[in-house]
PDB file of N, CA and C in Angstrom:
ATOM      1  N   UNK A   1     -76.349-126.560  -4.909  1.00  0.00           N
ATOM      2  CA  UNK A   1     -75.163-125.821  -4.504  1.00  0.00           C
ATOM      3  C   UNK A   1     -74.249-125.706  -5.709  1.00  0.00           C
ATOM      4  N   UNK A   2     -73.727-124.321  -5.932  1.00  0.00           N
ATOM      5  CA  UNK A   2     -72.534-124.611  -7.288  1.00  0.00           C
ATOM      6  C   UNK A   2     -71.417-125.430  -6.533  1.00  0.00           C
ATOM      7  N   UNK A   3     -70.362-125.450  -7.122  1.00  0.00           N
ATOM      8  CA  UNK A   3     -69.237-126.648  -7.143  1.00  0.00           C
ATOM      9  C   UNK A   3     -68.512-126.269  -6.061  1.00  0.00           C
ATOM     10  N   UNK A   4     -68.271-127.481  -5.330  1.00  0.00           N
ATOM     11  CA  UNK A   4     -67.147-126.916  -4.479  1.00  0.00           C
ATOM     12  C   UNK A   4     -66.085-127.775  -5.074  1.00  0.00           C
ATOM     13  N   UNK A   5     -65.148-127.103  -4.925  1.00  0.00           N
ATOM     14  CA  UNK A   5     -63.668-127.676  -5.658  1.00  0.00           C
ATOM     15  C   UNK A   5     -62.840-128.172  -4.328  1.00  0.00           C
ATOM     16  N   UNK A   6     -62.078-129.225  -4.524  1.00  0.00           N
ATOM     17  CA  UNK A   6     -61.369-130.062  -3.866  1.00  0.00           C
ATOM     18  C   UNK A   6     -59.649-129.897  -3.892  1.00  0.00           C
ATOM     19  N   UNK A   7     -59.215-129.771  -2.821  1.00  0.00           N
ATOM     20  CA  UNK A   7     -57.964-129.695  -3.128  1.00  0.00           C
ATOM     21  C   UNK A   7     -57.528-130.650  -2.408  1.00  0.00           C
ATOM     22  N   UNK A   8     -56.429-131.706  -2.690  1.00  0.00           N
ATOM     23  CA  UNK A   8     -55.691-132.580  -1.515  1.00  0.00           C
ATOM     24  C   UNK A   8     -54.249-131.628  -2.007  1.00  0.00           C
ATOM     25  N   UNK A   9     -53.682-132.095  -0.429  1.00  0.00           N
ATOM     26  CA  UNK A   9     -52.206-131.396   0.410  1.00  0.00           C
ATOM     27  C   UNK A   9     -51.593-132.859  -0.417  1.00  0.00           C
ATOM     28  N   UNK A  10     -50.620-132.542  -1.312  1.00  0.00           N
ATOM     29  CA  UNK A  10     -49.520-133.803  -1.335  1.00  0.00           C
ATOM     30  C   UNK A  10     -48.736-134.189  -0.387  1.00  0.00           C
ATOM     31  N   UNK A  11     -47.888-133.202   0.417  1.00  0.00           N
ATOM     32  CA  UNK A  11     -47.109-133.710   1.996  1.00  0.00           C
ATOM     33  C   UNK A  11     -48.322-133.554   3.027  1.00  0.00           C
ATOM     34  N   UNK A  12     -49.583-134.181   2.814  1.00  0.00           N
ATOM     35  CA  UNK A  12     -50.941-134.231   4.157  1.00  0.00           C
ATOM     36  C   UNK A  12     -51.529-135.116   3.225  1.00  0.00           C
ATOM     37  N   UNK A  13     -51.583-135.808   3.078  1.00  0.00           N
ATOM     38  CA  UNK A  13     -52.836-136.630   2.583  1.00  0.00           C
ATOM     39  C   UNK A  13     -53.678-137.137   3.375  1.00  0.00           C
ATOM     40  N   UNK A  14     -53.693-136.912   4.662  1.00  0.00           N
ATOM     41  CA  UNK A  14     -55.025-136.953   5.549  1.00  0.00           C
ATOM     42  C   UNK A  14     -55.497-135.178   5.696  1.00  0.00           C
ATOM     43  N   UNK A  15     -55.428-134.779   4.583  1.00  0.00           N
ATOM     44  CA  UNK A  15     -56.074-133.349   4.993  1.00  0.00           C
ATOM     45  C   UNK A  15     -56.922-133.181   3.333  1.00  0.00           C
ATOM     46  N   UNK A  16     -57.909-132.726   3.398  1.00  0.00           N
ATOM     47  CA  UNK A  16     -58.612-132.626   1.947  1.00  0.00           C
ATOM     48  C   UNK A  16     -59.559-131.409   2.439  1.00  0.00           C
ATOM     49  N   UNK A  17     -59.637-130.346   1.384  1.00  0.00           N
ATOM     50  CA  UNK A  17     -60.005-128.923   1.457  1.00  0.00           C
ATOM     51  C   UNK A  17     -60.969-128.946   0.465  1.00  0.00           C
ATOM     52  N   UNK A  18     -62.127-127.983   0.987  1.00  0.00           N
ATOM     53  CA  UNK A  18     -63.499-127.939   0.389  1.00  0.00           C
ATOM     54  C   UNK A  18     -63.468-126.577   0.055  1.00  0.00           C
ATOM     55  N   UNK A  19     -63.362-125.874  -1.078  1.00  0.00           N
ATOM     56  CA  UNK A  19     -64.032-124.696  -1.659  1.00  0.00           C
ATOM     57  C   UNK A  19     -65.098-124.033  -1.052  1.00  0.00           C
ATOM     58  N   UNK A  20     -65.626-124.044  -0.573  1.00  0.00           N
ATOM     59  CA  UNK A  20     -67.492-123.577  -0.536  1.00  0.00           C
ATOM     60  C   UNK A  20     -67.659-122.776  -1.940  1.00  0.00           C
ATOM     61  N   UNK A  21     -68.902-122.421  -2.386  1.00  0.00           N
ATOM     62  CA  UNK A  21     -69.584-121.172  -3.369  1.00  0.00           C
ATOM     63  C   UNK A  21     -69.727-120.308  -2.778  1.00  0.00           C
ATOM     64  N   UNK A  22     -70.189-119.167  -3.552  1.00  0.00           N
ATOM     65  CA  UNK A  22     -70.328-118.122  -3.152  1.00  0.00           C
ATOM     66  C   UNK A  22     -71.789-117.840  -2.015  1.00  0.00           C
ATOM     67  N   UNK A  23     -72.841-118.635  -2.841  1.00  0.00           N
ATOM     68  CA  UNK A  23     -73.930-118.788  -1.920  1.00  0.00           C
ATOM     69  C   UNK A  23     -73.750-120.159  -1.042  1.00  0.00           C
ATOM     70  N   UNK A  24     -74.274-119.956  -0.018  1.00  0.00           N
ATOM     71  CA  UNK A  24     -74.204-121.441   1.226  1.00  0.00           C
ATOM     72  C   UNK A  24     -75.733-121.167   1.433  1.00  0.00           C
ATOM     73  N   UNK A  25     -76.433-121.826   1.073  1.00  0.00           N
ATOM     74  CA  UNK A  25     -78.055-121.872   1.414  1.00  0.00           C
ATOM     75  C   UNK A  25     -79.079-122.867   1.863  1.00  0.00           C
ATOM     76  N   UNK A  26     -78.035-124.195   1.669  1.00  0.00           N
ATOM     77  CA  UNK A  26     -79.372-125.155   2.124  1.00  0.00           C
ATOM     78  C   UNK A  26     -79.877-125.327   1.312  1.00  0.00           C
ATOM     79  N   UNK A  27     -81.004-126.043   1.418  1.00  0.00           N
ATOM     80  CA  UNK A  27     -82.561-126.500   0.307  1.00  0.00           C
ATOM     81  C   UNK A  27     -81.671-127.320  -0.275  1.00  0.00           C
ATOM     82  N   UNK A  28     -81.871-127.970  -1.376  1.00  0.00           N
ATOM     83  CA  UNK A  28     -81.178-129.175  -2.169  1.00  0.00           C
ATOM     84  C   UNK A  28     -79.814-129.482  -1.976  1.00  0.00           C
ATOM     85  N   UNK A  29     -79.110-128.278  -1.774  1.00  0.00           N
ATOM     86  CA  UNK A  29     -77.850-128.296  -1.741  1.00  0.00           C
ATOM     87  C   UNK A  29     -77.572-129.124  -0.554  1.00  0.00           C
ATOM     88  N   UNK A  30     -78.113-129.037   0.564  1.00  0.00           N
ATOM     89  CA  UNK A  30     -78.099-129.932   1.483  1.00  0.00           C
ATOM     90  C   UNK A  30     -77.500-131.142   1.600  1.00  0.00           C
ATOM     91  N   UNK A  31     -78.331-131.917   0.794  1.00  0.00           N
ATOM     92  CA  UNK A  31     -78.111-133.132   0.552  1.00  0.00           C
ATOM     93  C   UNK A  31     -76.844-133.629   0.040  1.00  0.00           C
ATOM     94  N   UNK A  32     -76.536-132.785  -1.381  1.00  0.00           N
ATOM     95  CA  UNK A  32     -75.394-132.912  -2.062  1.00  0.00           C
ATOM     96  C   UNK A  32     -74.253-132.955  -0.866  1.00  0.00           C
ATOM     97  N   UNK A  33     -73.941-131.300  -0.355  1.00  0.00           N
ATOM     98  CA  UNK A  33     -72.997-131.619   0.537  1.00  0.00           C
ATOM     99  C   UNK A  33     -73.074-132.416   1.422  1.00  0.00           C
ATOM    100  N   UNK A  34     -74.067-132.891   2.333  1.00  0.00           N
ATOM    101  CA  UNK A  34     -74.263-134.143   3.136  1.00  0.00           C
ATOM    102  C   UNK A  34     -73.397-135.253   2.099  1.00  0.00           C
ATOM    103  N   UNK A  35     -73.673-135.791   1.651  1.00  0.00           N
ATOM    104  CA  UNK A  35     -73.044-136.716   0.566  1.00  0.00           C
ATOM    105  C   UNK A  35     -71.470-136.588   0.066  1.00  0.00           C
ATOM    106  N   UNK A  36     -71.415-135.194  -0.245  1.00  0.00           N
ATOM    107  CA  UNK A  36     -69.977-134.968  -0.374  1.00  0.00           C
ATOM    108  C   UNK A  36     -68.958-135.453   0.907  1.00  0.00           C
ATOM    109  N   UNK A  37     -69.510-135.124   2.335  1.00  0.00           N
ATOM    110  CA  UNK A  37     -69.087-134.906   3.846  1.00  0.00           C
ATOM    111  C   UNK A  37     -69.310-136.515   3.782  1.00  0.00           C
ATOM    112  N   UNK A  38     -69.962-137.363   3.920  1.00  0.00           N
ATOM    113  CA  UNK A  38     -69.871-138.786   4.167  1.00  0.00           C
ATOM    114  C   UNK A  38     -68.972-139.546   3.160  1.00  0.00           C
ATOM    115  N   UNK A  39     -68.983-138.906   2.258  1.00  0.00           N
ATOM    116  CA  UNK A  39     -67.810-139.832   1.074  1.00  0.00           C
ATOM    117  C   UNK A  39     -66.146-139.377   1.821  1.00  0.00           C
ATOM    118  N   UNK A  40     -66.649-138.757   2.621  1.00  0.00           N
ATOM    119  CA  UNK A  40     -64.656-138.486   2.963  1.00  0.00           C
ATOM    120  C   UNK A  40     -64.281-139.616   3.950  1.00  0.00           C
ATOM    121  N   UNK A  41     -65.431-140.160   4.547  1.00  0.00           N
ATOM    122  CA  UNK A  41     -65.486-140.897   5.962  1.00  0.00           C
ATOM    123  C   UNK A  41     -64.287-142.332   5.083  1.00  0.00           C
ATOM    124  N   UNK A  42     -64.701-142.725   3.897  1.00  0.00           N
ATOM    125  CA  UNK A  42     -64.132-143.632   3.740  1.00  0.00           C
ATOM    126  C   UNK A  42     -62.595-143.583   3.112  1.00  0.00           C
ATOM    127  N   UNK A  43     -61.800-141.891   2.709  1.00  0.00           N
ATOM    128  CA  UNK A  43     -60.877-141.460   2.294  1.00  0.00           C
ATOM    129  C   UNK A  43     -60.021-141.548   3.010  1.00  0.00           C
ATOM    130  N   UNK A  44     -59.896-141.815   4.515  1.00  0.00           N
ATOM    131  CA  UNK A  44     -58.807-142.060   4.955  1.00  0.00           C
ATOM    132  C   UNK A  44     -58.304-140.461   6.046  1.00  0.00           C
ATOM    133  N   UNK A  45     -59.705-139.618   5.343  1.00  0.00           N
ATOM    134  CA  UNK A  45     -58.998-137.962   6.230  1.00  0.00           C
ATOM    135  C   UNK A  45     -58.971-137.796   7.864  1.00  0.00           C
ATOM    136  N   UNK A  46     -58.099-137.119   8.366  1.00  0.00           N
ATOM    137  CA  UNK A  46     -58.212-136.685   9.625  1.00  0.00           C
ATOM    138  C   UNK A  46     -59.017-135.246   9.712  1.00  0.00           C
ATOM    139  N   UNK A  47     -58.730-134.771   8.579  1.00  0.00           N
ATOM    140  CA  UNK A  47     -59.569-133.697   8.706  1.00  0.00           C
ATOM    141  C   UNK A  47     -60.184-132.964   7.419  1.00  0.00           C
ATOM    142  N   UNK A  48     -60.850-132.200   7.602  1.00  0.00           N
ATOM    143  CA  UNK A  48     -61.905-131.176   6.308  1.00  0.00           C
ATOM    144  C   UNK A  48     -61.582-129.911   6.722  1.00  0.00           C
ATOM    145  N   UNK A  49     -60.888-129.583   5.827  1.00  0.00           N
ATOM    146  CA  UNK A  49     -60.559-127.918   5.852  1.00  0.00           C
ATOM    147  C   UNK A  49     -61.858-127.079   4.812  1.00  0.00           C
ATOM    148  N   UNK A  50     -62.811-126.754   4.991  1.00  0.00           N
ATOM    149  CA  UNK A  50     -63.601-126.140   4.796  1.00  0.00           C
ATOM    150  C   UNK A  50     -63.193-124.137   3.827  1.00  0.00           C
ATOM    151  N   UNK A  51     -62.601-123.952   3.129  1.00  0.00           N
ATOM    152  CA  UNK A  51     -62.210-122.683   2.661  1.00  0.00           C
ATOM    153  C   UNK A  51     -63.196-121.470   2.352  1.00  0.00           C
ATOM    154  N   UNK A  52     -63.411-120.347   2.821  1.00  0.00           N
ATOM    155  CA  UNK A  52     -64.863-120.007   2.864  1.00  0.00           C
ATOM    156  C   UNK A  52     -64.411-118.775   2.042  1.00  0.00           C
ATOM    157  N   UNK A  53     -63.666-118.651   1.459  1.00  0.00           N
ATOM    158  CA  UNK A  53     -63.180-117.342   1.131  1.00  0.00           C
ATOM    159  C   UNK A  53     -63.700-117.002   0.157  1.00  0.00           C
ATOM    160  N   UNK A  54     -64.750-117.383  -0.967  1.00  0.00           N
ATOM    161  CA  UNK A  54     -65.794-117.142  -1.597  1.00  0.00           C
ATOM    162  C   UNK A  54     -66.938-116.909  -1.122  1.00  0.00           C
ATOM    163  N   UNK A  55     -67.267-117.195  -0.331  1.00  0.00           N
ATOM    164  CA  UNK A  55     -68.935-117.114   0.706  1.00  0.00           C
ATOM    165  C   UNK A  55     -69.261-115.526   0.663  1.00  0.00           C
ATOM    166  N   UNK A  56     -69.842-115.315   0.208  1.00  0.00           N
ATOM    167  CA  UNK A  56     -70.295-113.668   0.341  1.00  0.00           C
ATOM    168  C   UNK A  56     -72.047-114.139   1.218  1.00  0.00           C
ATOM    169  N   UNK A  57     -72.829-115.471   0.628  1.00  0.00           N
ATOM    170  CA  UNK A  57     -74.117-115.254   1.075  1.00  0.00           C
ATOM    171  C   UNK A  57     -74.403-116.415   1.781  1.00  0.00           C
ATOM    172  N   UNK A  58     -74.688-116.593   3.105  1.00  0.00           N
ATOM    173  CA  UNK A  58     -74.766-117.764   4.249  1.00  0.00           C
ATOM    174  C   UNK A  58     -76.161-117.154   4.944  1.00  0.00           C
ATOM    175  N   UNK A  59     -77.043-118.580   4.644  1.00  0.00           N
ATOM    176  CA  UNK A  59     -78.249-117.991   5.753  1.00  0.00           C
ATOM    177  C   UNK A  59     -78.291-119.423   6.600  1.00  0.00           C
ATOM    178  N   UNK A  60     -79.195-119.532   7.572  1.00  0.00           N
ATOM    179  CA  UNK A  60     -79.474-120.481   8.594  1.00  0.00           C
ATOM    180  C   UNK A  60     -79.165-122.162   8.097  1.00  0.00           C
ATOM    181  N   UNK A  61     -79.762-122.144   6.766  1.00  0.00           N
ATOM    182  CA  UNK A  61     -79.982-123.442   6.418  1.00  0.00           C
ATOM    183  C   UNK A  61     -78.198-124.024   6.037  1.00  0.00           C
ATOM    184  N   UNK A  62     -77.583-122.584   5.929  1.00  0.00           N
ATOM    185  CA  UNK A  62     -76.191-123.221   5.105  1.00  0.00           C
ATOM    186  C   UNK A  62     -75.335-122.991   6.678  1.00  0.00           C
ATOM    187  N   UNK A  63     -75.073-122.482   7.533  1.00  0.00           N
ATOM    188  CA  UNK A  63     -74.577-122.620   9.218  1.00  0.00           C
ATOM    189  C   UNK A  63     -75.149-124.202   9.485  1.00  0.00           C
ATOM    190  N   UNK A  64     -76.440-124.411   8.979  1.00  0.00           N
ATOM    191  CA  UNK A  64     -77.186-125.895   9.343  1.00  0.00           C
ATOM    192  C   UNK A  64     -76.639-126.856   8.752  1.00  0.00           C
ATOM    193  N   UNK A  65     -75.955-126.553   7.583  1.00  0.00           N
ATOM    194  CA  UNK A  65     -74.613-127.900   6.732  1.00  0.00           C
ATOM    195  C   UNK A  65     -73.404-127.994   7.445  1.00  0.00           C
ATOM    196  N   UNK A  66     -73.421-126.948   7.908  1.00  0.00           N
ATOM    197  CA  UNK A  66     -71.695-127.099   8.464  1.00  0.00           C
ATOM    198  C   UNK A  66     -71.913-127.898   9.347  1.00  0.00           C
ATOM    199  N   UNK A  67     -72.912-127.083  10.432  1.00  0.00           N
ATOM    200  CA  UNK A  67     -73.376-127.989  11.650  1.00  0.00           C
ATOM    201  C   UNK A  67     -73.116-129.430  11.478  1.00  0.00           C
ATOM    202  N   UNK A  68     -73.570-129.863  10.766  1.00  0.00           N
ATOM    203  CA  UNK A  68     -74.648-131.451  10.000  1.00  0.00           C
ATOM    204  C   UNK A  68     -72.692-131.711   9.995  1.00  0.00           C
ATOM    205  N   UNK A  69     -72.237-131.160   8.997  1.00  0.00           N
ATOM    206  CA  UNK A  69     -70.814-132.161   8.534  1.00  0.00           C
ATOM    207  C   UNK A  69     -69.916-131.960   9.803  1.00  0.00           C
ATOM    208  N   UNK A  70     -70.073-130.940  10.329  1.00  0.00           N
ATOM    209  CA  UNK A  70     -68.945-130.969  12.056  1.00  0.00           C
ATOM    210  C   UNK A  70     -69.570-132.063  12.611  1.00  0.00           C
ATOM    211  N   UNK A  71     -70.950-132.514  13.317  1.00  0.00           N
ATOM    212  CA  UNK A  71     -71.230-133.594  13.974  1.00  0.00           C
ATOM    213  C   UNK A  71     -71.080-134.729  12.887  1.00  0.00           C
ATOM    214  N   UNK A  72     -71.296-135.198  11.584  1.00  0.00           N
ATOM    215  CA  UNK A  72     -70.860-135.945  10.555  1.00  0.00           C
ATOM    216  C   UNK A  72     -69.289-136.850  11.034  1.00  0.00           C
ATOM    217  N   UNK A  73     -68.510-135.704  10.832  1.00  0.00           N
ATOM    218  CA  UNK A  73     -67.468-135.759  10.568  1.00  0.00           C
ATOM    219  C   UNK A  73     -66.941-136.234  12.006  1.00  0.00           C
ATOM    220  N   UNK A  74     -67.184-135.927  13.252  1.00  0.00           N
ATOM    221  CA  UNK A  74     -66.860-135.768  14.599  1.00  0.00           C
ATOM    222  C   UNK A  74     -67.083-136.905  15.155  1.00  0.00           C
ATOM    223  N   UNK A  75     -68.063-137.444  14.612  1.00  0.00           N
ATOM    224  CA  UNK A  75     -68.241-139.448  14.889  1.00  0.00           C
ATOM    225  C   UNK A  75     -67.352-139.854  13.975  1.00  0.00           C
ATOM    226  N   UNK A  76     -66.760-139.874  13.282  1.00  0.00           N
ATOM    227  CA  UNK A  76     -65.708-140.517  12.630  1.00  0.00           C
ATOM    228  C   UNK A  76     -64.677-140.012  13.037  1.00  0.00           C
ATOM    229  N   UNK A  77     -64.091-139.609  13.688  1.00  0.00           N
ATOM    230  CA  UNK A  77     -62.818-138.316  14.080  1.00  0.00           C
ATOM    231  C   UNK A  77     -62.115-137.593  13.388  1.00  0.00           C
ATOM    232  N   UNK A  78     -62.536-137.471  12.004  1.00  0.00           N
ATOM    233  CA  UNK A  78     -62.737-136.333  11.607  1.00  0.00           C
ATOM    234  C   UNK A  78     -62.653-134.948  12.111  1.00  0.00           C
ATOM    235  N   UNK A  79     -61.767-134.625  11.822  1.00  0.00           N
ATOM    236  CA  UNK A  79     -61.697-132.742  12.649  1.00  0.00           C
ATOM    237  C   UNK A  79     -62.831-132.101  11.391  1.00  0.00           C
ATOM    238  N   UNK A  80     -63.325-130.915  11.441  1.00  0.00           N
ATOM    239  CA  UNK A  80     -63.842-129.730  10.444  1.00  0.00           C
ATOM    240  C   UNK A  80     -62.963-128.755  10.980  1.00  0.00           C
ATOM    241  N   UNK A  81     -62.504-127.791   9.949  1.00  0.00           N
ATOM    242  CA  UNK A  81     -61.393-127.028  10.009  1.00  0.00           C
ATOM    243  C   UNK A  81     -61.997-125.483   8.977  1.00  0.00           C
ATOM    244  N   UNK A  82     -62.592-124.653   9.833  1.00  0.00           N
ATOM    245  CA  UNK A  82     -62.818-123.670   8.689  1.00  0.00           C
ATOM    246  C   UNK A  82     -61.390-122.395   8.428  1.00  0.00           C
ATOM    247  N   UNK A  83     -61.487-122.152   7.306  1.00  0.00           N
ATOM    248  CA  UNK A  83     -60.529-121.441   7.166  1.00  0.00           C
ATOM    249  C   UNK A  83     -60.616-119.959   5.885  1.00  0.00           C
ATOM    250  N   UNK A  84     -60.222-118.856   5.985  1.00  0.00           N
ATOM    251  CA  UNK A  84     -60.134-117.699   5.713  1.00  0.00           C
ATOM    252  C   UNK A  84     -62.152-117.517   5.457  1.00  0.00           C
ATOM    253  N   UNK A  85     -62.290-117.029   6.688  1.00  0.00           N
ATOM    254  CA  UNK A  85     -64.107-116.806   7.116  1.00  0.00           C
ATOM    255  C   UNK A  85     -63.877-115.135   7.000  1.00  0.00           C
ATOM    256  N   UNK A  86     -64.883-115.075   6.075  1.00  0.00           N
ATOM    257  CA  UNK A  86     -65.226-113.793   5.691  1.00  0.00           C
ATOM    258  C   UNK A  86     -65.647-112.922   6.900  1.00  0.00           C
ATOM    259  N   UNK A  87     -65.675-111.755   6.980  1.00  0.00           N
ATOM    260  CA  UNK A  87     -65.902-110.840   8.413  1.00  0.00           C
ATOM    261  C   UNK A  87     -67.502-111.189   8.222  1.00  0.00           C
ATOM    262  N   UNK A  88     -67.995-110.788   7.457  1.00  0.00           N
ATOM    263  CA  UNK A  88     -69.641-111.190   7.269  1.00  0.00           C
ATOM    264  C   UNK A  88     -70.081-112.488   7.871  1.00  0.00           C
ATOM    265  N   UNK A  89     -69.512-113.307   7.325  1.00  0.00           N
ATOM    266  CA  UNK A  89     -69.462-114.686   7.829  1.00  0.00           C
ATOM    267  C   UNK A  89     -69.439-114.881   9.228  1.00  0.00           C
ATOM    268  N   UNK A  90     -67.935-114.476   9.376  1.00  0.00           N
ATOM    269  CA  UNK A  90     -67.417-114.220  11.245  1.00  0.00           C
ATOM    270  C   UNK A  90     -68.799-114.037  12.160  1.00  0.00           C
ATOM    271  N   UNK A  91     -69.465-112.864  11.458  1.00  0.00           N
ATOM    272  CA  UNK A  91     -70.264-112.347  12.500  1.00  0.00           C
ATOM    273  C   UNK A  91     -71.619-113.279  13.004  1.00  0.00           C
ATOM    274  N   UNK A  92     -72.020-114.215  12.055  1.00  0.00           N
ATOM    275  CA  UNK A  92     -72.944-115.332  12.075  1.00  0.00           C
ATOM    276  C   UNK A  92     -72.274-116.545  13.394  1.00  0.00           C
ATOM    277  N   UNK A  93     -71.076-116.286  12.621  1.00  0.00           N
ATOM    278  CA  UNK A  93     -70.760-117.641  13.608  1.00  0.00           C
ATOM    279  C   UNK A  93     -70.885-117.290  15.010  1.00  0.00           C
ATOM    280  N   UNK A  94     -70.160-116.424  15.004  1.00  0.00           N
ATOM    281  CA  UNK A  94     -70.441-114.950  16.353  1.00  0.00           C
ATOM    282  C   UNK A  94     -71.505-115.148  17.001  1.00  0.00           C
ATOM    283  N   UNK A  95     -72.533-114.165  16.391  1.00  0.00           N
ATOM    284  CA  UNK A  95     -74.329-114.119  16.557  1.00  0.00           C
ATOM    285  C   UNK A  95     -74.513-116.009  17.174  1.00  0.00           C
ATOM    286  N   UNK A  96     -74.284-116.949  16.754  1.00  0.00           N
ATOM    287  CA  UNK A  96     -74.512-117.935  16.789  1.00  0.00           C
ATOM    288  C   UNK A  96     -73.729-119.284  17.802  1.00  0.00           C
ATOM    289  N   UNK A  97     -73.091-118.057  18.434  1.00  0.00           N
ATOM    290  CA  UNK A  97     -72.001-119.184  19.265  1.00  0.00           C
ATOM    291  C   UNK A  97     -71.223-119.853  18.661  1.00  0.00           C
ATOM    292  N   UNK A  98     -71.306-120.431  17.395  1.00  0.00           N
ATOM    293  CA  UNK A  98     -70.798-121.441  16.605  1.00  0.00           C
ATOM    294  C   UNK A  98     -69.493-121.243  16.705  1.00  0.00           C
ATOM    295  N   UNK A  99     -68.824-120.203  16.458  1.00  0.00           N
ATOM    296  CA  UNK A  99     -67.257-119.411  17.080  1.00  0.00           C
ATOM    297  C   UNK A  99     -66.505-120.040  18.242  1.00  0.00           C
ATOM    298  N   UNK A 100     -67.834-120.363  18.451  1.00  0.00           N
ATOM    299  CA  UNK A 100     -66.688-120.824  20.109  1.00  0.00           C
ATOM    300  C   UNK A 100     -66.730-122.846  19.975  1.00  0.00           C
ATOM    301  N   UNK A 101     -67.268-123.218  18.825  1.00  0.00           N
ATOM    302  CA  UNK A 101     -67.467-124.892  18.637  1.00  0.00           C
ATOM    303  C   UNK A 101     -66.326-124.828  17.264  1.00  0.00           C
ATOM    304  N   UNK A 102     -66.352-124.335  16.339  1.00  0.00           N
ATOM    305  CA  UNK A 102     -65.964-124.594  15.207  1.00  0.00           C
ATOM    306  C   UNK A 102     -64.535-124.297  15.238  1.00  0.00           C
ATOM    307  N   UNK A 103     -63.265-125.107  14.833  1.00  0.00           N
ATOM    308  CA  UNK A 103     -62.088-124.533  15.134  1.00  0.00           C
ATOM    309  C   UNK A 103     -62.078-123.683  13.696  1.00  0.00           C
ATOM    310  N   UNK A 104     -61.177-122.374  13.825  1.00  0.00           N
ATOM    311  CA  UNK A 104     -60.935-121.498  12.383  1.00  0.00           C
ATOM    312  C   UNK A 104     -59.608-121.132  12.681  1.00  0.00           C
ATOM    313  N   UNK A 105     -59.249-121.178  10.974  1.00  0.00           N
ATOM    314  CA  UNK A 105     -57.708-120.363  10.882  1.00  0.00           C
ATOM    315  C   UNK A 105     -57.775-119.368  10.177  1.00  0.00           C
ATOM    316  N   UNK A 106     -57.344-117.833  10.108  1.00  0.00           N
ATOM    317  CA  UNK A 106     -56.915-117.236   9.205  1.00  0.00           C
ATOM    318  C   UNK A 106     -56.670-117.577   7.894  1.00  0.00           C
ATOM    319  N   UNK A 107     -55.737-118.567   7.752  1.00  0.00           N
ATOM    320  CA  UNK A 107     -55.116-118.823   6.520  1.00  0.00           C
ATOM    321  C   UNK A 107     -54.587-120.617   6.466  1.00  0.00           C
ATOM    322  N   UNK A 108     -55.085-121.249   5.666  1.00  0.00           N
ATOM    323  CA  UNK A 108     -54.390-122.424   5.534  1.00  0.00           C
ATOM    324  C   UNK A 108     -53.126-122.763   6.068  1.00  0.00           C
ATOM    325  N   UNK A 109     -52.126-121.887   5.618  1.00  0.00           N
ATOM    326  CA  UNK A 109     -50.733-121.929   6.282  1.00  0.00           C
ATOM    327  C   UNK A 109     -50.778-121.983   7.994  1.00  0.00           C
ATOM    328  N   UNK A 110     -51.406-121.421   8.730  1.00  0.00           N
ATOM    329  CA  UNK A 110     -51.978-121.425   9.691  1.00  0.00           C
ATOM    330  C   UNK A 110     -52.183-122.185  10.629  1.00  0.00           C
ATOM    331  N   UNK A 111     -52.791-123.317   9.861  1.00  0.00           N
ATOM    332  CA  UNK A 111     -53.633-124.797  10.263  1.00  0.00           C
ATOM    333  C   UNK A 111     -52.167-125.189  10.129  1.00  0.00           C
ATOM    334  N   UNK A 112     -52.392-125.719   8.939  1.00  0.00           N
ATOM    335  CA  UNK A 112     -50.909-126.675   8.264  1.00  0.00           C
ATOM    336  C   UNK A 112     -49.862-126.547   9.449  1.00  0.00           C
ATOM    337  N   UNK A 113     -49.263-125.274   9.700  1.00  0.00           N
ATOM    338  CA  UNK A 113     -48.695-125.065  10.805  1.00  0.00           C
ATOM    339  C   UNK A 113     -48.500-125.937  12.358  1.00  0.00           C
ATOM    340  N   UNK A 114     -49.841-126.477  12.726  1.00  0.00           N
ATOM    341  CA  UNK A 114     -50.583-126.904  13.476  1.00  0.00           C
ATOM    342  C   UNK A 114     -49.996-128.458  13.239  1.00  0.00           C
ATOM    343  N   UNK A 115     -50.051-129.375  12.631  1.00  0.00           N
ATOM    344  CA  UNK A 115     -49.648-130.319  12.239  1.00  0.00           C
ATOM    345  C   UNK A 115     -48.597-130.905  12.814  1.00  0.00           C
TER     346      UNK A 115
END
């Protein structure tokens, strides 16, 4: 998987935000993010804001990471939080029910809001 970049909220420090790449595909990458998603368990987060606003290319195996880190994350209580989902994107989650499991915001400000 290329890099996902990390952002922590200074007034949230139980909130830590994941970049995605442009491609979400699975195969090796898998693992990595699996690994990335269990190292938060011990950070102290309430939640993973997931930022998708680079994602142009998502096939089965990369819907199958999110999956993996929403139930991950969901035994630890951990929220997953996706946020600014590409219309392309949208339509997978759509096609996939996943829309109606995964909470999403428009826009970070959004969520934060929520708080």
């Amino acid at each position: 998987m290329e890099q996902i970049n990390l952002k922590n909220i200074p007034n949230h420090p139980e909130v830590s935000i994941a970049e995605l790449p442009e491609k979400v595909l699975g195969g090796t990458s898998a693992l990595e993010f699996s690994n990335f998603v269990k190292s938060l368990k011990s950070g102290g987060y309430k939640f993973l804001v997931l930022d998708l606003h680079n994602v142009r290319i998502m096939n089965s195996s990369g819907l199958g990471m999110i999956v993996a880190a929403y139930t991950t994350l969901k035994k630890d209580t951990i929220e997953l939080i996706l946020i600014n989902v590409p219309e392309k994107i949208q339509h997978l989650l759509s096609i996939t029910h996943l829309d109606q499991i995964l909470t999403q915001y428009t826009k970070f400000e959004d969520f934060i809001a929520t708080l």
